[in-house]
C-alpha atoms as a PDB file:
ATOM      1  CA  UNK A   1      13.981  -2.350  17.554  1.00  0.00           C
ATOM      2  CA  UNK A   2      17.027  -0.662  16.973  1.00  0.00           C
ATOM      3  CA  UNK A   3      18.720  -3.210  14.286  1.00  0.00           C
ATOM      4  CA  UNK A   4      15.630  -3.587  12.294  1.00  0.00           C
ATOM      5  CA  UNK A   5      12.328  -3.101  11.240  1.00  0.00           C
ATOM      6  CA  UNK A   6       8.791  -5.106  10.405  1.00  0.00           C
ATOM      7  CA  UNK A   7       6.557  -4.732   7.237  1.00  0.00           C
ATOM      8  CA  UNK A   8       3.072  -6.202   6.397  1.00  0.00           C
ATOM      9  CA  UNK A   9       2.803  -5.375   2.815  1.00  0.00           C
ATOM     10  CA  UNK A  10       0.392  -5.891   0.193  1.00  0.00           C
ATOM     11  CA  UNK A  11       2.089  -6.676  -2.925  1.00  0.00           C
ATOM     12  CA  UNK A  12      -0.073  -6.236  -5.702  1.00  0.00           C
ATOM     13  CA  UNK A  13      -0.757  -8.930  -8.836  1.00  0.00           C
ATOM     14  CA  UNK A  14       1.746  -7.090 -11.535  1.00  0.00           C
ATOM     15  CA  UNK A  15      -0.698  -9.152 -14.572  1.00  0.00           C
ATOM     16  CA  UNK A  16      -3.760  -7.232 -13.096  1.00  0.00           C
ATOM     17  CA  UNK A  17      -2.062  -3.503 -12.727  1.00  0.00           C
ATOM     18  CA  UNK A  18      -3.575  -1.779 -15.777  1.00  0.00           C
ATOM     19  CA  UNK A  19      -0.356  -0.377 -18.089  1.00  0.00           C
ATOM     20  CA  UNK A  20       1.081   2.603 -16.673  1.00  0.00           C
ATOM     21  CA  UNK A  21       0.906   5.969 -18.714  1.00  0.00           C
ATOM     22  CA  UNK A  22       2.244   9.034 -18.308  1.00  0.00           C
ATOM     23  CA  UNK A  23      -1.031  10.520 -16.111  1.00  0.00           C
ATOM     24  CA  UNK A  24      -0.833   7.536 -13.726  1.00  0.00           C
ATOM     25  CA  UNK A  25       3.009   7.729 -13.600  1.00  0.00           C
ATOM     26  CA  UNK A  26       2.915  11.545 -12.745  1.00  0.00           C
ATOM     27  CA  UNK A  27       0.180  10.965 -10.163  1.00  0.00           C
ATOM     28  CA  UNK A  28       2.023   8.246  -8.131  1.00  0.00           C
ATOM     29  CA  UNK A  29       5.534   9.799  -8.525  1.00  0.00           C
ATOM     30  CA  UNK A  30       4.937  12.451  -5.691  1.00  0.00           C
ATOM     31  CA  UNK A  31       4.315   9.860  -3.287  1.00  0.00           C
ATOM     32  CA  UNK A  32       7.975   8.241  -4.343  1.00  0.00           C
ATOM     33  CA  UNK A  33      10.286  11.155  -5.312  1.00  0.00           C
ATOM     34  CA  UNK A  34      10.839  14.941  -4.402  1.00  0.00           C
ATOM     35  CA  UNK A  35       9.250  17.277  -5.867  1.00  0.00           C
ATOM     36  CA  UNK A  36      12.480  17.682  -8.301  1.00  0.00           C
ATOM     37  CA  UNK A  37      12.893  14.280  -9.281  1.00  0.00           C
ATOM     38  CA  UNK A  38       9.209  14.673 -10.442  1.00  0.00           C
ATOM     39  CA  UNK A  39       9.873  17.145 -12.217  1.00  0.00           C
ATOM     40  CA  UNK A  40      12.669  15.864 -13.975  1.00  0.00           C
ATOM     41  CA  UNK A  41      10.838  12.769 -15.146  1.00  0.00           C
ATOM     42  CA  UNK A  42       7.573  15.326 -16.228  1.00  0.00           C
ATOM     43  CA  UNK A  43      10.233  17.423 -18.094  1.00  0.00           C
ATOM     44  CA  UNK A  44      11.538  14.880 -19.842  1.00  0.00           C
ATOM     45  CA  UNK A  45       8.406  13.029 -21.168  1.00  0.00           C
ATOM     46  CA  UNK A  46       7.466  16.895 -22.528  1.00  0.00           C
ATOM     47  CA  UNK A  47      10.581  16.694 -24.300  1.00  0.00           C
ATOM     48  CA  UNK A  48      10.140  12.770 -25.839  1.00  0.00           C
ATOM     49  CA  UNK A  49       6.707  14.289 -26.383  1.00  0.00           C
ATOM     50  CA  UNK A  50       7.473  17.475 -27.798  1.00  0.00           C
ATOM     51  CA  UNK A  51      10.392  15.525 -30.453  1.00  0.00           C
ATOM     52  CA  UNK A  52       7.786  12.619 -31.500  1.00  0.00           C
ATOM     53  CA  UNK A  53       9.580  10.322 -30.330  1.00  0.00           C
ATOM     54  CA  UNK A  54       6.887   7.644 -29.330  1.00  0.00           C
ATOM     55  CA  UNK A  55       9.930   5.108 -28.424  1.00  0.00           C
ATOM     56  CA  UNK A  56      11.544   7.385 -26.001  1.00  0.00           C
ATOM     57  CA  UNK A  57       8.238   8.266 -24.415  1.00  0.00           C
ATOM     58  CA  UNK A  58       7.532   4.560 -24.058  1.00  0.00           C
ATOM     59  CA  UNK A  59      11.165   3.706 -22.693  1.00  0.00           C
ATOM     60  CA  UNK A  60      10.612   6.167 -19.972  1.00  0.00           C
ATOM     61  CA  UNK A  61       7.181   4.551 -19.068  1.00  0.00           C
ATOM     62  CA  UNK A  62       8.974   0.833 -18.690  1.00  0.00           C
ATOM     63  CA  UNK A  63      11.668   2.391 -16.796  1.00  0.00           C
ATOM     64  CA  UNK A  64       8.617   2.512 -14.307  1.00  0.00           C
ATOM     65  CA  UNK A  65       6.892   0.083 -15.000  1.00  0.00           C
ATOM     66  CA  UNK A  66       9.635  -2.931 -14.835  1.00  0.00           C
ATOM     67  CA  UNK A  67       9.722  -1.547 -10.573  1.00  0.00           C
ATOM     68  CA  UNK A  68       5.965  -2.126 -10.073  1.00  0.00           C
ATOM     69  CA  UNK A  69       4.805  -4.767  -7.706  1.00  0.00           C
ATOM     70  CA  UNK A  70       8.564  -5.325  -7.172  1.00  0.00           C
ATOM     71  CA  UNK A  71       9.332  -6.406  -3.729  1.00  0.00           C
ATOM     72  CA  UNK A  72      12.863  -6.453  -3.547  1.00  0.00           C
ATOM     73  CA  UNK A  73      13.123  -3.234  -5.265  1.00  0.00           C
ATOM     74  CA  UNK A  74      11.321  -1.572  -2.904  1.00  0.00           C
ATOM     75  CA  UNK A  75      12.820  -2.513   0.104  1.00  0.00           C
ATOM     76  CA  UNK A  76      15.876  -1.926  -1.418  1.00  0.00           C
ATOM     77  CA  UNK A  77      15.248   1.658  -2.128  1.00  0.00           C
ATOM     78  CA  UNK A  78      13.675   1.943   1.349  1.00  0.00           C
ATOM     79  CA  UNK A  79      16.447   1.181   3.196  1.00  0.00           C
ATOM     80  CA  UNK A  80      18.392   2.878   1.192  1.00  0.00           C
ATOM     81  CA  UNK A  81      16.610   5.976   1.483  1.00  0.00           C
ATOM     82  CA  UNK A  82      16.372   5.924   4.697  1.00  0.00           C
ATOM     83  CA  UNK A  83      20.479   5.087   5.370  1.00  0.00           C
ATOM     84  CA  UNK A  84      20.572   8.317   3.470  1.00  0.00           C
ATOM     85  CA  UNK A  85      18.604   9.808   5.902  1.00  0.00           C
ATOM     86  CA  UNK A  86      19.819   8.350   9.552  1.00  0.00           C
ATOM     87  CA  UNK A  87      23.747   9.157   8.108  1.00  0.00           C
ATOM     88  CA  UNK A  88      22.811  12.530   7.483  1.00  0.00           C
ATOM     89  CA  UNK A  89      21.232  13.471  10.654  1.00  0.00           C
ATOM     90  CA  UNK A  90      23.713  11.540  12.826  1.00  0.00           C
ATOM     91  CA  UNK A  91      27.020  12.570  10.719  1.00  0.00           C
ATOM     92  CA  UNK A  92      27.963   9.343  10.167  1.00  0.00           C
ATOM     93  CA  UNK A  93      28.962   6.785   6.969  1.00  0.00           C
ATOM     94  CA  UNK A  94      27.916   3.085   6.188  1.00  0.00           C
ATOM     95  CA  UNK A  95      25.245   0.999   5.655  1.00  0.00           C
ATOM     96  CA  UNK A  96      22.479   0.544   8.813  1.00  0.00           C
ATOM     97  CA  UNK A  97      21.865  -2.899   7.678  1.00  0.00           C
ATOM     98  CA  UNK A  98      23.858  -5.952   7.922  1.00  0.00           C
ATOM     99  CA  UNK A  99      22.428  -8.277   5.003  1.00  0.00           C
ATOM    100  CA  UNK A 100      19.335  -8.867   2.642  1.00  0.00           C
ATOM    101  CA  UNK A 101      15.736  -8.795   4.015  1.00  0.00           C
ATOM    102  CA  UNK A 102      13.717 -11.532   4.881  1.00  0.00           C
ATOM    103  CA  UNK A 103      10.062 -12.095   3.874  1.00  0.00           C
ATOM    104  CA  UNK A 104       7.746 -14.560   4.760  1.00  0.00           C
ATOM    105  CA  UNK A 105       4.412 -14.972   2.597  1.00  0.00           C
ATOM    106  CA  UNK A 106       0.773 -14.560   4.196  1.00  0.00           C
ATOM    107  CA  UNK A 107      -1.712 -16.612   2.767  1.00  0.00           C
ATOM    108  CA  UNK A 108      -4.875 -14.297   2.184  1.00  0.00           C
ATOM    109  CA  UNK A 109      -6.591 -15.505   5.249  1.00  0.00           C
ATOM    110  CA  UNK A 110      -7.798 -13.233   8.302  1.00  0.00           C
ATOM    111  CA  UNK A 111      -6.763 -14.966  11.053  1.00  0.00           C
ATOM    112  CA  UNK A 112      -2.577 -15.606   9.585  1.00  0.00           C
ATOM    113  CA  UNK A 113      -3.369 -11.473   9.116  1.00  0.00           C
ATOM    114  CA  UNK A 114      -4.044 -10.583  12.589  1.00  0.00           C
ATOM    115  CA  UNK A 115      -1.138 -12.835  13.705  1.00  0.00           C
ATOM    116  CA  UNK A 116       1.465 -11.504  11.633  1.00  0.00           C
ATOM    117  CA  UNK A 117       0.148  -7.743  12.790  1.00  0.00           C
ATOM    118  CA  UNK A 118       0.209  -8.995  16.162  1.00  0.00           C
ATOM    119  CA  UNK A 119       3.764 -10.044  16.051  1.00  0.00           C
ATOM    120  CA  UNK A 120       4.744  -7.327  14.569  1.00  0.00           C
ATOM    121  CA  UNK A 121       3.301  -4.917  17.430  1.00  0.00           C
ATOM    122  CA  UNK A 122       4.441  -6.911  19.647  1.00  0.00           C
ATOM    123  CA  UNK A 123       8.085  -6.213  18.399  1.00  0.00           C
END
């Protein structure tokens, strides 16, 4: 598929994610950010930290927390990133994608599962 791509996501129940703090957003920032973007955002709640600030030091936490169980912002940082990426390696400028995703919703069912994964391989 060289014009675009299939995802079977899990998006999780935003009202049943406990509130993030600052151990839970430093754990799961690694697996979103470089390593200096991580450290940016750890340096930074040191410093709202560090000036008693309990505002700042919350602010920082929503700016997280507002992108959790947030479809569209995901995918649009995914194909961002990854236009970063391909325009880099290949030398060249512009976006990869033409418009907006599409999604279609799974009802919580085995068998509308294994369908949509078998569609998708079969792509």
């Amino acid at each position: 598929m060289s014009n675009h791509f299939h995802l079977l996501l899990e998006v999780p129940d935003r009202d049943a994610l406990a509130p993030l703090d600052e151990k839970g957003l430093l754990a799961v920032l690694p697996l979103l950010h470089g390593a200096v973007a991580v450290e940016g955002v750890r340096q930074e709640l040191e410093r709202a930290r560090a000036a008693g600030d309990e505002a700042w030091h919350q602010q920082i936490l929503d700016r997280y927390e507002r992108r959790r169980g947030n479809l569209s912002l995901f995918l649009k940082e995914l194909k961002l990133r990854v236009t970063f990426y391909m325009n880099k390696r290949l030398g060249r400028t512009g976006t990869l994608w033409e418009g907006r995703y599409k999604s279609v919703l799974v009802e919580d069912c085995e068998r509308a599962l294994l369908t949509i994964s078998a569609y998708i391989d079969l792509n």
